[in-house]
Protein backbone atom coordinates (compact mmCIF):
# COMPACT_ATOMS: atom_id res chain seq x y z
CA UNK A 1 14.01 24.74 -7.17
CA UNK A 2 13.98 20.76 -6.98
CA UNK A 3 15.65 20.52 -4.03
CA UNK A 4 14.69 23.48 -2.60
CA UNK A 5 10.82 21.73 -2.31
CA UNK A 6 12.93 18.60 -1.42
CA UNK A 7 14.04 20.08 1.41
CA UNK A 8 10.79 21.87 2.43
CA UNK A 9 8.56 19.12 2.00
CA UNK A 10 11.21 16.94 3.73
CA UNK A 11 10.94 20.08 6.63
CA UNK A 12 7.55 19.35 6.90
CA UNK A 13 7.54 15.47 7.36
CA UNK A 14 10.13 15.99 9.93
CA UNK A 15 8.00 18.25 11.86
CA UNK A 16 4.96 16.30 11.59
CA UNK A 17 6.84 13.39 13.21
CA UNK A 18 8.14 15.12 15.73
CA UNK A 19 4.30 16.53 16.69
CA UNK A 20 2.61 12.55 15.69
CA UNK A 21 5.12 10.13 17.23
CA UNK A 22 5.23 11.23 21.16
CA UNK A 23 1.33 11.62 20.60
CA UNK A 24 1.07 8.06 19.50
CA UNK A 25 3.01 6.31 21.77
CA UNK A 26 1.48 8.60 24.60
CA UNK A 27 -1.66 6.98 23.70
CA UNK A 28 -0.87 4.02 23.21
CA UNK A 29 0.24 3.87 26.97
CA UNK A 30 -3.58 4.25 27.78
CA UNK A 31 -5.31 2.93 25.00
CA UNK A 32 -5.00 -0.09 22.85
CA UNK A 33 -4.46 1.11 19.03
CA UNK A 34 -3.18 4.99 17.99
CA UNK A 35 -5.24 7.16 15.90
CA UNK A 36 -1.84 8.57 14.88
CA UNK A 37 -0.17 7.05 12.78
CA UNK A 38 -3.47 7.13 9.98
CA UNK A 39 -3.49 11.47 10.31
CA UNK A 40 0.04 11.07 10.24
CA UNK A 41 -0.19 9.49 7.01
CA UNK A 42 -2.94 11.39 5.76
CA UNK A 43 -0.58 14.56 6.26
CA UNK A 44 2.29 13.07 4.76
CA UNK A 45 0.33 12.57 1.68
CA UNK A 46 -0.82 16.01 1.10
CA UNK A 47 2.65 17.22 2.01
CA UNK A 48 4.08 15.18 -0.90
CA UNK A 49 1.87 16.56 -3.36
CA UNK A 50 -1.23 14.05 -3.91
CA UNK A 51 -4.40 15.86 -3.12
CA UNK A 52 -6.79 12.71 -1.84
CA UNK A 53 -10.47 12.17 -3.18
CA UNK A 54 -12.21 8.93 -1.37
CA UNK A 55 -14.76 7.34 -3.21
CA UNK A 56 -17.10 4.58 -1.87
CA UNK A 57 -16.55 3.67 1.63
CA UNK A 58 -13.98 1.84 3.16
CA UNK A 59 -14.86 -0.87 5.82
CA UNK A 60 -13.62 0.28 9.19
CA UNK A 61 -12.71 -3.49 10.80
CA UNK A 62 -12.20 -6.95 9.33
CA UNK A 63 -11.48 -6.39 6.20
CA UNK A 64 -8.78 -7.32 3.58
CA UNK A 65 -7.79 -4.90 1.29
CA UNK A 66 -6.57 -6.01 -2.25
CA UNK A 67 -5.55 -2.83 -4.49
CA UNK A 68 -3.37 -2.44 -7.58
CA UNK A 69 -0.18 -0.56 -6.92
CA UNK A 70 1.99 2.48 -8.67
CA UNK A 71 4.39 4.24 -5.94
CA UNK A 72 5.00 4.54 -2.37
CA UNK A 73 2.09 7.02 -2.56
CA UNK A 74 -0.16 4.67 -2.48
CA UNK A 75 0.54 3.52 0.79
CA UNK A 76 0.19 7.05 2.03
CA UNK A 77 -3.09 7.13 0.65
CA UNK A 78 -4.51 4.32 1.78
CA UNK A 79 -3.25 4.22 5.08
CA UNK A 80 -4.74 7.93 5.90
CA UNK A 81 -7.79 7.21 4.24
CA UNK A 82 -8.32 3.62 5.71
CA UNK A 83 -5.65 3.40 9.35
CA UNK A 84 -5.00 0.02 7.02
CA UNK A 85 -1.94 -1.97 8.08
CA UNK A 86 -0.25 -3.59 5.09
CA UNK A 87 1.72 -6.64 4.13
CA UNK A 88 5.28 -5.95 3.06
CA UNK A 89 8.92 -7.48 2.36
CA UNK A 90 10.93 -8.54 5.07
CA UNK A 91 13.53 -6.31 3.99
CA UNK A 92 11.34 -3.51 4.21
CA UNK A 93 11.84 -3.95 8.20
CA UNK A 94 15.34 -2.80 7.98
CA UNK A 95 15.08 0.32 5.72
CA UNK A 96 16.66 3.22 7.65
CA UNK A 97 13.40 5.66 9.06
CA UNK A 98 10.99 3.24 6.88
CA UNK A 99 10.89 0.52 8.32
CA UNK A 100 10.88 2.13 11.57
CA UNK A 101 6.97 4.02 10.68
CA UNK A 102 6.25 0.56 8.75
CA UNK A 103 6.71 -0.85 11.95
CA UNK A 104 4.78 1.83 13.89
CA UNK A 105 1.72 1.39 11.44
CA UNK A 106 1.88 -2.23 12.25
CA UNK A 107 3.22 -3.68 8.71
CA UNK A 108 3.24 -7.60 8.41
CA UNK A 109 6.71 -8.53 7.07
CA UNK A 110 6.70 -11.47 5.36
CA UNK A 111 9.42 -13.11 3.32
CA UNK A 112 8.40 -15.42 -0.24
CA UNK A 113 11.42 -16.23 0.16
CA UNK A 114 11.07 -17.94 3.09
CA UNK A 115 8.94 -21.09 2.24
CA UNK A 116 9.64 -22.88 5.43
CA UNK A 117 8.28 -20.33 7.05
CA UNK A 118 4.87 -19.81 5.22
CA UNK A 119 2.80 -21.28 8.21
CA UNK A 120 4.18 -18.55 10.34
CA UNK A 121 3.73 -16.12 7.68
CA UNK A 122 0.08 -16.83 7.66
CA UNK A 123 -0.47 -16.95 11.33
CA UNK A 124 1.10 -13.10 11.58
CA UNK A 125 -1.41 -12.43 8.72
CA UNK A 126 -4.37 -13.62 10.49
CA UNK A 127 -3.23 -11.98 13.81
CA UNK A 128 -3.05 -8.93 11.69
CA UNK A 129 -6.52 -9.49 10.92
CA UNK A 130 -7.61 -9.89 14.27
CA UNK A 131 -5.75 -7.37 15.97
CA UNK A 132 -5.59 -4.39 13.93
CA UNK A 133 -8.98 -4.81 11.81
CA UNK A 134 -7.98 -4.40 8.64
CA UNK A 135 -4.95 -5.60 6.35
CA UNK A 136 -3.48 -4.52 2.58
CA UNK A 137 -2.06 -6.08 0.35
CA UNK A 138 -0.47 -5.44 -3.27
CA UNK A 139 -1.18 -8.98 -5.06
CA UNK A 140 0.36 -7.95 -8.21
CA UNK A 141 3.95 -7.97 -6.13
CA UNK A 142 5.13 -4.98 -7.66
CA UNK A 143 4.33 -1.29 -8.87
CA UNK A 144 3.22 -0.58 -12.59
CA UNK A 145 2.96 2.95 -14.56
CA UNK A 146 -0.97 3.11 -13.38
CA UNK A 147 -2.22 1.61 -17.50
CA UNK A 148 -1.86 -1.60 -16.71
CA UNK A 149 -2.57 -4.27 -14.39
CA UNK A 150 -0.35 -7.42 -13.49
CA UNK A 151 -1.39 -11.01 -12.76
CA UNK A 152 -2.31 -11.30 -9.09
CA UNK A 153 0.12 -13.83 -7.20
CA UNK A 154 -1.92 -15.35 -4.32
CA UNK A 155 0.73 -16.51 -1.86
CA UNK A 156 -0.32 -14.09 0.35
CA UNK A 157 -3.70 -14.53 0.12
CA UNK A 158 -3.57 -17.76 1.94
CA UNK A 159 -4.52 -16.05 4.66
CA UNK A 160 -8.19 -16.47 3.79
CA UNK A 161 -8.12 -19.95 3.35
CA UNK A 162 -10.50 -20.35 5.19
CA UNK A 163 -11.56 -17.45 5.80
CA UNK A 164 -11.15 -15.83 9.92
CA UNK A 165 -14.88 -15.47 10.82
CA UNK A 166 -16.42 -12.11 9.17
CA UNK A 167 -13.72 -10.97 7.62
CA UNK A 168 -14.67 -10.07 3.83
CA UNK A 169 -12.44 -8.78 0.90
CA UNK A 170 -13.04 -5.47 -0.55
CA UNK A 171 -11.09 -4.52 -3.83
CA UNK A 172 -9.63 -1.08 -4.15
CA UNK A 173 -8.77 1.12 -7.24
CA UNK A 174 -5.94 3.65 -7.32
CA UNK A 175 -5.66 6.20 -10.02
CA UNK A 176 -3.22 9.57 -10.56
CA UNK A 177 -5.04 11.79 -12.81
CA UNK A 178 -4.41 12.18 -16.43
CA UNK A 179 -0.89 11.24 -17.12
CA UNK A 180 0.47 11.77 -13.29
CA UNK A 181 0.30 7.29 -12.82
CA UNK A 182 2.90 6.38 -15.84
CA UNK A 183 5.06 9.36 -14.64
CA UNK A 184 4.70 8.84 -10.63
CA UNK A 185 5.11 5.42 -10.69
CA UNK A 186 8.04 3.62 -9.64
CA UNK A 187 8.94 1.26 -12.24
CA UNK A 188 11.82 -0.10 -14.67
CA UNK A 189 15.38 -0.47 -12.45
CA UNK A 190 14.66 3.00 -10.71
CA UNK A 191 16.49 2.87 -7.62
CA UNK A 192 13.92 3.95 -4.69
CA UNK A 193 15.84 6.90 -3.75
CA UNK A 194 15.89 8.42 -6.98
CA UNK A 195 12.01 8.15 -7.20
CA UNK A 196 11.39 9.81 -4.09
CA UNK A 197 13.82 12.42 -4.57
CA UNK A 198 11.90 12.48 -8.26
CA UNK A 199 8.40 13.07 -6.93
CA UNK A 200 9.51 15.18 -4.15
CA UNK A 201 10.99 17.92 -6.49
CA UNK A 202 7.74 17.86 -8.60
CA UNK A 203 6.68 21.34 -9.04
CA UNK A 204 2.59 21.48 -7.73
CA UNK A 205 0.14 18.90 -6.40
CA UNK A 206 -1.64 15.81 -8.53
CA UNK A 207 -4.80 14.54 -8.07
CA UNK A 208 -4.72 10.62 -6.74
CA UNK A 209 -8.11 8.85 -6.34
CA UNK A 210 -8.66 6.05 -4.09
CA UNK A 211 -12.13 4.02 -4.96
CA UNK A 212 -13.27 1.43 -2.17
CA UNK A 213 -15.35 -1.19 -4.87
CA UNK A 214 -18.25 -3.09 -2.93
CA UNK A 215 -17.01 -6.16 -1.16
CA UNK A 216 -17.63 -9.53 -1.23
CA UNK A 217 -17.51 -12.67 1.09
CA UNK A 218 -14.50 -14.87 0.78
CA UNK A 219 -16.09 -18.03 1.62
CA UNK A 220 -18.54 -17.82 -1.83
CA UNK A 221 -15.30 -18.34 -3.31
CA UNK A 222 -12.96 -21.68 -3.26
CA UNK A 223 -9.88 -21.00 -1.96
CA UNK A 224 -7.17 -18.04 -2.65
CA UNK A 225 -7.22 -17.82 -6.40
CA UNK A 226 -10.56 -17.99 -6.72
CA UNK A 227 -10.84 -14.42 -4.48
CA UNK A 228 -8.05 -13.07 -6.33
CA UNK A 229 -9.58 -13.87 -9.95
CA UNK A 230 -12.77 -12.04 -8.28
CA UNK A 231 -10.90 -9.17 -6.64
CA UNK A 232 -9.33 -8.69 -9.52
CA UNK A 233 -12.06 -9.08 -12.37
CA UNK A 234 -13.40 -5.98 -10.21
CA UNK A 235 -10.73 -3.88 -10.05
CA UNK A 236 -9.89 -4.02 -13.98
CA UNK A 237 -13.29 -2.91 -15.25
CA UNK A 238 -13.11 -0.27 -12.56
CA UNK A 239 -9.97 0.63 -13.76
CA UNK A 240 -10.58 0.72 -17.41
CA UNK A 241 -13.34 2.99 -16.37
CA UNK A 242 -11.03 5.92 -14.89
CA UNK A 243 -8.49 5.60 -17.43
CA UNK A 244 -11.41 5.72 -20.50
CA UNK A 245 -9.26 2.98 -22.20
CA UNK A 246 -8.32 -0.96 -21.63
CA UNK A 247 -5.16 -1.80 -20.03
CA UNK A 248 -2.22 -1.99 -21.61
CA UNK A 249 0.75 -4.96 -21.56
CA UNK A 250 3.12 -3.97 -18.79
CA UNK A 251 6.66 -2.84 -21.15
CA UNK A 252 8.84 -3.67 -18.06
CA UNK A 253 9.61 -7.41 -17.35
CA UNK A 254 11.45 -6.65 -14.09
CA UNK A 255 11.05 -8.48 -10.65
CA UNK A 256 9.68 -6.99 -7.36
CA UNK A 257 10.86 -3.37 -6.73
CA UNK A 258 11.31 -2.68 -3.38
CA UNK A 259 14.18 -1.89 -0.69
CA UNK A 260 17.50 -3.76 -1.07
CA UNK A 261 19.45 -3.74 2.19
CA UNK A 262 23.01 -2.53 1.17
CA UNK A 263 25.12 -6.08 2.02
CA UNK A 264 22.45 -7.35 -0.68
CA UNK A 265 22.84 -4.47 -2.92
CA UNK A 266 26.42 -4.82 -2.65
């Protein structure tokens, strides 16, 4: 029966593409920006099981999104709730199928691996900004089991130092009901095929949250730590809130989980 809703619900993302991507790119021919690929992610979401509840209100343009981050889900979520555009790994770019819709919803690639090339990095970012109105990222640099909450690195965040005129921050909660986070979330040495495949099979839907917190103004902050400490001394209490309990220590000391193109793998 696992496979059997693999296979359905991988059915019904292949038909969904098939209806969203000649509409997008149709549109795009006439218009600048696509609607598309924000329902398209919006269906995708419900098709893989999380049944979305928006609370708060996101900010439609120039805004930076800073969220904690479980599962691939997440993106889902927030890009059909939001039409967000996120930051991601450069090797993301390359993923067979994924990096091709990362590319479509207009995904900054960045590398931190790349230090020579932060000043580029940055310049993308704010182009980001400017162009598509609002950018994500995941400042913790990988995904936890949904209890706990990671450090924020703030390499990325350079982007808003200074600040690009109006642009403000606003933090963003995610939360799987009950139990659902530590189970859906893609952690330990999990390969990413195995997770998909994992949450894919799941029997029924789960209920996944997405809270837009109030935002604030980057420049009554100093610099890029000093709007992470504050994005991020929202989010936990916020947090802590859903889950009725404090945070826990994260148990896996692993590095960035993400997609490993198969020369690296090898």
């Amino acid at each position: 029966m696992g496979w059997l809703r693999i296979a359905l619900r991988g059915l019904g993302l292949g038909l969904t593409l098939l209806i969203i991507v000649p509409l997008h790119y149709a549109y795009r021919a006439i218009h600048y920006g696509s609607p598309f690929p924000k329902i398209f992610l919006r269906i995708a979401c419900r098709l893989c099981g999380a049944r979305l509840r928006i609370h708060g209100v996101p900010l439609k343009r120039d805004v930076f999104y800073i969220a904690n981050h479980l599962s691939w889900i997440d993106i889902l979520a927030l890009g059909g709730a939001s039409g967000t555009a996120f930051v991601a790994k450069a090797e993301l770019a390359t993923a067979p199928l994924v990096g091709w819709l990362a590319r479509i919803n207009r995904t900054v690639f960045v590398s931190r691996e790349d230090r020579l090339g932060v000043a580029d990095q940055i310049n993308r970012l704010r182009e980001a900004l400017a162009d598509n109105w609002s950018v994500t990222v995941f400042p913790e640099g990988t995904t936890t089991d949904g209890k706990s909450l990671l450090p924020f690195k703030t390499a990325m965040l350079r982007v808003l130092e200074p600040p690009p005129p109006g642009v403000l921050v606003q933090p963003v909660v995610l939360h799987y009901g009950g139990d659902i986070g530590e189970w859906i979330g893609w952690i330990g040495t999990e390969a990413g095929v195995d997770n998909a495949k994992r949450v894919l099979a799941r029997r029924g839907s789960f209920k996944l949250e997405v809270f837009f917190l109030e935002p604030f103004d980057p420049r009554d902050f100093g610099g890029r730590k000093a709007i992470s400490a504050e994005a991020r001394a929202r989010i936990l209490p916020a947090l802590e809130a859903r889950l009725g309990e404090p945070v826990r220590p994260f148990a896996h000391a692993v590095g960035q989980i993400g997609y490993v193109p198969p020369k690296q793998a090898a």
